[in-house]
Protein backbone atom coordinates (compact mmCIF):
# COMPACT_ATOMS: atom_id res chain seq x y z
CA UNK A 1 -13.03 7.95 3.23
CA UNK A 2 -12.54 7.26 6.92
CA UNK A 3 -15.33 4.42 6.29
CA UNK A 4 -13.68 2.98 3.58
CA UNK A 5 -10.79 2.93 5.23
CA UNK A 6 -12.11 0.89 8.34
CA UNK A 7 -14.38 -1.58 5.88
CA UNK A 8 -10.61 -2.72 3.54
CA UNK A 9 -9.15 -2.72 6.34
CA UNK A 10 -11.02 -5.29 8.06
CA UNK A 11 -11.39 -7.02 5.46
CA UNK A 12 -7.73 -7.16 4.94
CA UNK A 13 -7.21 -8.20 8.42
CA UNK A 14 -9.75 -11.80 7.54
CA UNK A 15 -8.41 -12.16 4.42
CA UNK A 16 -4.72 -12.09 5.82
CA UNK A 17 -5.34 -15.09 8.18
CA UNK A 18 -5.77 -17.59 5.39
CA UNK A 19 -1.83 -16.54 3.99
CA UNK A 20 -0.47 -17.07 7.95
CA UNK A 21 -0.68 -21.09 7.42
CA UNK A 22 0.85 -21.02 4.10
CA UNK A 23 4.35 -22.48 3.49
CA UNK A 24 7.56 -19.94 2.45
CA UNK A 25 9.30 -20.48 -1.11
CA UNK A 26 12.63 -20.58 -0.22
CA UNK A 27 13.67 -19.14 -4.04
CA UNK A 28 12.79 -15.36 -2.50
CA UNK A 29 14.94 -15.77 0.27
CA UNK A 30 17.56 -12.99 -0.99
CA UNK A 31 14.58 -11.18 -1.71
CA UNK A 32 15.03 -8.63 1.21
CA UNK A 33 18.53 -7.54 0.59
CA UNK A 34 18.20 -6.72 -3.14
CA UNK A 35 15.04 -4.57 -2.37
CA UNK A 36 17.14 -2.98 0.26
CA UNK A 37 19.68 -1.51 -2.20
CA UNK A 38 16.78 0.36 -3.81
CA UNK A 39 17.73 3.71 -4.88
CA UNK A 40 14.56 6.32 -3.60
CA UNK A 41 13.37 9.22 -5.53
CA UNK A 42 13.00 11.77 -3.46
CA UNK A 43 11.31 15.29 -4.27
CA UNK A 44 10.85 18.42 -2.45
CA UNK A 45 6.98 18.23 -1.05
CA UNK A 46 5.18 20.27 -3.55
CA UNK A 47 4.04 23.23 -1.79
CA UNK A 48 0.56 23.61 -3.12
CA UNK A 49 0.22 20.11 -2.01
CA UNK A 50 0.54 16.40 -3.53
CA UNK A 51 -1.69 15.37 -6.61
CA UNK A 52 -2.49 11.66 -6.68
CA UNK A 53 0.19 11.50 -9.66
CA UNK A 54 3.16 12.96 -7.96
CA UNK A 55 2.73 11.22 -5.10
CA UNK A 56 2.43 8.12 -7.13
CA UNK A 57 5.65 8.91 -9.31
CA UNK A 58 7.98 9.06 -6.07
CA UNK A 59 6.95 5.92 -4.95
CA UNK A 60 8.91 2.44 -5.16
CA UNK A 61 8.02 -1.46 -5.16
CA UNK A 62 10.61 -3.97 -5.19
CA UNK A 63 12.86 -1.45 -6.25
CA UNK A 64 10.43 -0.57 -9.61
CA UNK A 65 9.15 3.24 -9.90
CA UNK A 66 5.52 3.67 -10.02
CA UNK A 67 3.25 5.80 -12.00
CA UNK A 68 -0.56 6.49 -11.84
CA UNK A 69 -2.53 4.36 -12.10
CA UNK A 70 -0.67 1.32 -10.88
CA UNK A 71 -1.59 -1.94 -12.47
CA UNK A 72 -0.16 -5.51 -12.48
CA UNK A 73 0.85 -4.99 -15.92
CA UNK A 74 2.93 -2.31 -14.44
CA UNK A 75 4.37 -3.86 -11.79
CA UNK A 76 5.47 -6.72 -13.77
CA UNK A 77 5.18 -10.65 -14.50
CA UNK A 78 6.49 -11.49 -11.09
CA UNK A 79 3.18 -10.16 -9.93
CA UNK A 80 0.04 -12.06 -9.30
CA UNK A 81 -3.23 -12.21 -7.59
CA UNK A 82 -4.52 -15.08 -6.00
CA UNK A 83 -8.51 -15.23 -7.47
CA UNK A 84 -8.91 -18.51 -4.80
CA UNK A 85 -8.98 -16.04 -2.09
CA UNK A 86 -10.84 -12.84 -3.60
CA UNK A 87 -13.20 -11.79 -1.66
CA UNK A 88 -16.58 -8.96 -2.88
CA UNK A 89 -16.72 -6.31 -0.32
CA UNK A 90 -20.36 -5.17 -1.12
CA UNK A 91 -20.49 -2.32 1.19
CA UNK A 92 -17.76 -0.63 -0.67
CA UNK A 93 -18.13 -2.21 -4.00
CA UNK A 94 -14.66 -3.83 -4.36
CA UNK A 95 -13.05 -6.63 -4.66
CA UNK A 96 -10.15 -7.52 -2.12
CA UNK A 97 -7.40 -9.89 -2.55
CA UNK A 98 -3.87 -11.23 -2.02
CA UNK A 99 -1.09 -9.54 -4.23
CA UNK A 100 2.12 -12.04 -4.68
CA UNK A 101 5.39 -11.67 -5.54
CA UNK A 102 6.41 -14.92 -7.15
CA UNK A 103 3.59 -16.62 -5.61
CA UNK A 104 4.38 -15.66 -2.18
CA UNK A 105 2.26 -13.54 -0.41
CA UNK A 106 3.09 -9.37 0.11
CA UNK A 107 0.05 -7.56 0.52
CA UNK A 108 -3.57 -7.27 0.29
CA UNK A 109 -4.96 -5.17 -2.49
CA UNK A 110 -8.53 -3.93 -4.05
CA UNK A 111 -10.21 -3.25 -7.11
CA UNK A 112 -13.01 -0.68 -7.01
CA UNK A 113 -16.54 -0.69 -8.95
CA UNK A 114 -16.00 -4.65 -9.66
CA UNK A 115 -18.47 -7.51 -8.66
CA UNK A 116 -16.30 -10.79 -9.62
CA UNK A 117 -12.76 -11.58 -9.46
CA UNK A 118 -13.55 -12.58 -13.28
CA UNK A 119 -13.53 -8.96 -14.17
CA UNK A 120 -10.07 -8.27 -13.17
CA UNK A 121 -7.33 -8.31 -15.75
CA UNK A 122 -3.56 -7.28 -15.66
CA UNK A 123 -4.50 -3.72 -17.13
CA UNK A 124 -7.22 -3.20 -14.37
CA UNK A 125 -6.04 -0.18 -12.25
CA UNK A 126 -5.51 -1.31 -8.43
CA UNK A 127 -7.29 1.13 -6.22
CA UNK A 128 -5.88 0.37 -2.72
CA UNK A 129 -2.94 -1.64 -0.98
CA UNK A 130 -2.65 -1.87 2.44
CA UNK A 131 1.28 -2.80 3.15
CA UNK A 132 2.97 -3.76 6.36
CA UNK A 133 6.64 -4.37 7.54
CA UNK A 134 8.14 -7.60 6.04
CA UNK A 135 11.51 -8.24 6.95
CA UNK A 136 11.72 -11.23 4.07
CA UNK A 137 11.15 -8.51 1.93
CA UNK A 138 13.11 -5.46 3.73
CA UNK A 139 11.80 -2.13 2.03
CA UNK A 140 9.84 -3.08 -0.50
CA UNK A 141 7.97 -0.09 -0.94
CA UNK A 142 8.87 3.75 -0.40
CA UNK A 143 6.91 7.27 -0.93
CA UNK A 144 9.53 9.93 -1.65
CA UNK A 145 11.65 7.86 0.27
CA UNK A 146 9.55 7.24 3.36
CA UNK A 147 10.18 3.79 3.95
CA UNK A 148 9.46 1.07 6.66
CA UNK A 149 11.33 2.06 10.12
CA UNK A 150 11.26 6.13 8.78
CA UNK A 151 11.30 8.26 11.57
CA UNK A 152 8.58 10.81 12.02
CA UNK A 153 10.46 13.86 11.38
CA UNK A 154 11.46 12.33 8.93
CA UNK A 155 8.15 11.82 7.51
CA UNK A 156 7.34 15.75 7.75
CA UNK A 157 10.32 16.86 5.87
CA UNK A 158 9.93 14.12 2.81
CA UNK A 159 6.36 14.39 3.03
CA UNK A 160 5.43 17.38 4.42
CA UNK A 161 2.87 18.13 7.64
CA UNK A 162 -0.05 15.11 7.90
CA UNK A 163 -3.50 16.72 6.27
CA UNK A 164 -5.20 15.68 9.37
CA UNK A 165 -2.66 15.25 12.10
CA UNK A 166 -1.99 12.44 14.16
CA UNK A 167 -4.54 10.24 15.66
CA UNK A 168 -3.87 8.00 18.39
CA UNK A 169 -6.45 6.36 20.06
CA UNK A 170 -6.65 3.50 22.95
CA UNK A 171 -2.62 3.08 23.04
CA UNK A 172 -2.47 1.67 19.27
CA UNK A 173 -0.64 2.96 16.78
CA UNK A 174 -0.47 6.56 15.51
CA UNK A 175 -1.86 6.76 11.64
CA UNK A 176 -1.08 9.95 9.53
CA UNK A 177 -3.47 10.90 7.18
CA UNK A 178 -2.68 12.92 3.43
CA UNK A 179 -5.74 13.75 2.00
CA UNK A 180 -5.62 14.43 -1.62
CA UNK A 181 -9.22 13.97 -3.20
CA UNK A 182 -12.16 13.10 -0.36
CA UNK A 183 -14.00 13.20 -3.48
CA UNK A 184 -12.31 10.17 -5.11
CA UNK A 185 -10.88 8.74 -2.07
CA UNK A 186 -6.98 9.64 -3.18
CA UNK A 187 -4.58 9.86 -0.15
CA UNK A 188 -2.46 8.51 1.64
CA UNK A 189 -2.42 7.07 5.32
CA UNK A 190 1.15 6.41 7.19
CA UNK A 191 1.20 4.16 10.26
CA UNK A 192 3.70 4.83 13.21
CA UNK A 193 4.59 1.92 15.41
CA UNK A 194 5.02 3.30 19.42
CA UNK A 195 8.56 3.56 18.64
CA UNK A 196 7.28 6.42 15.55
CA UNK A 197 8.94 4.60 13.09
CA UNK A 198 6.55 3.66 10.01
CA UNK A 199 5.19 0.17 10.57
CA UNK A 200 2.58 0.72 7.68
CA UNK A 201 1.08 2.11 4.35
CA UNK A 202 -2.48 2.23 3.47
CA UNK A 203 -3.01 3.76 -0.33
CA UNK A 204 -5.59 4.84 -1.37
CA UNK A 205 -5.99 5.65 -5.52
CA UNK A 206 -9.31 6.31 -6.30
CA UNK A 207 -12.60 4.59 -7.38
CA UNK A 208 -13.43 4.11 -10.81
């Protein structure tokens, strides 16, 4: 998982420099306060642990709850992906791209066991997002209402303790890991900024 991990990442990381020249719509500029209102569900961490689908069910984007497996159909026809940009991540088997909200950029997303961007339709189940702090878009996503800026005690009482702990390494920023499957790469990985406030989600829902 840990090699997965790094791989999407990186390649999130290239693929994110070609959306940092790209002009704003100013249409989504009210964008950030609606999310904001957002009313989290919260549940009590299970104590035999998360499953991939309860996890899923207490989470949030743009103020929509989610269910497993999470799809564009799902999250609605303000949802795209941009095929221009797609990119085949052979080493993994995926295929990474842009996710927009109204044609504006939010995150990067991948779709596991595919070869071409032509395979990929709205009922095709996304299999990892990797989402950072947008202020344009305030908190657009939750996990039983662990949100951007969430304090780490925080984190352990709405999510309960990390699977693997905290890792810091180098001064950079602390990432908590939930492992739910190894198996089929379900979990969840929470990203503190120095300040521990969450900076960052990386999800991980399986392979197909």
């Amino acid at each position: 998982m840990k090699r997965k991990i790094l791989s999407l990442f990186l390649s999130s990381v290239v693929l994110m420099g070609t959306v940092s020249g790209c002009g704003t719509d100013k249409s989504t500029t009210n964008t950030s306060s609606t999310v904001s209102e957002t009313e989290y569900k919260t549940i009590k961490p299970p104590k035999e642990g998360w499953t991939i689908e309860s996890l899923v069910n207490t989470m949030t984007f743009f103020g929509k709850e989610l269910s497993f497996p999470i799809t564009l159909e799902q999250l609605g026809d303000d949802f795209s992906i941009d095929t221009t940009s797609a990119a085949v991540d052979t080493e993994v088997n995926s295929i990474i791209t842009q996710l927009k909200y109204n044609d504006e950029f939010v995150c990067m997303i991948s779709y596991s066991g595919h070869t071409s961007i032509d395979e990929i339709d709205r009922n095709t189940s996304i299999d990892f997002l990797s989402l950072n702090k947008n202020e344009k878009f305030g908190d657009y996503f939750s996990v039983n209402s662990v949100s951007f800026g969430t304090k780490s005690d925080e984190i352990v009482n709405l999510l309960g303790s990390p699977t693997d702990g905290a890792d810091k390494a180098d001064g950079q920023d602390i990432s908590w890991e939930y492992k739910i499957d190894s198996e089929k790469n379900y979990g969840l990985f929470v990203g503190m900024t120095s300040e521990e406030n969450v900076g960052s989600f990386l999800v991980f829902l399986g392979s197909e």
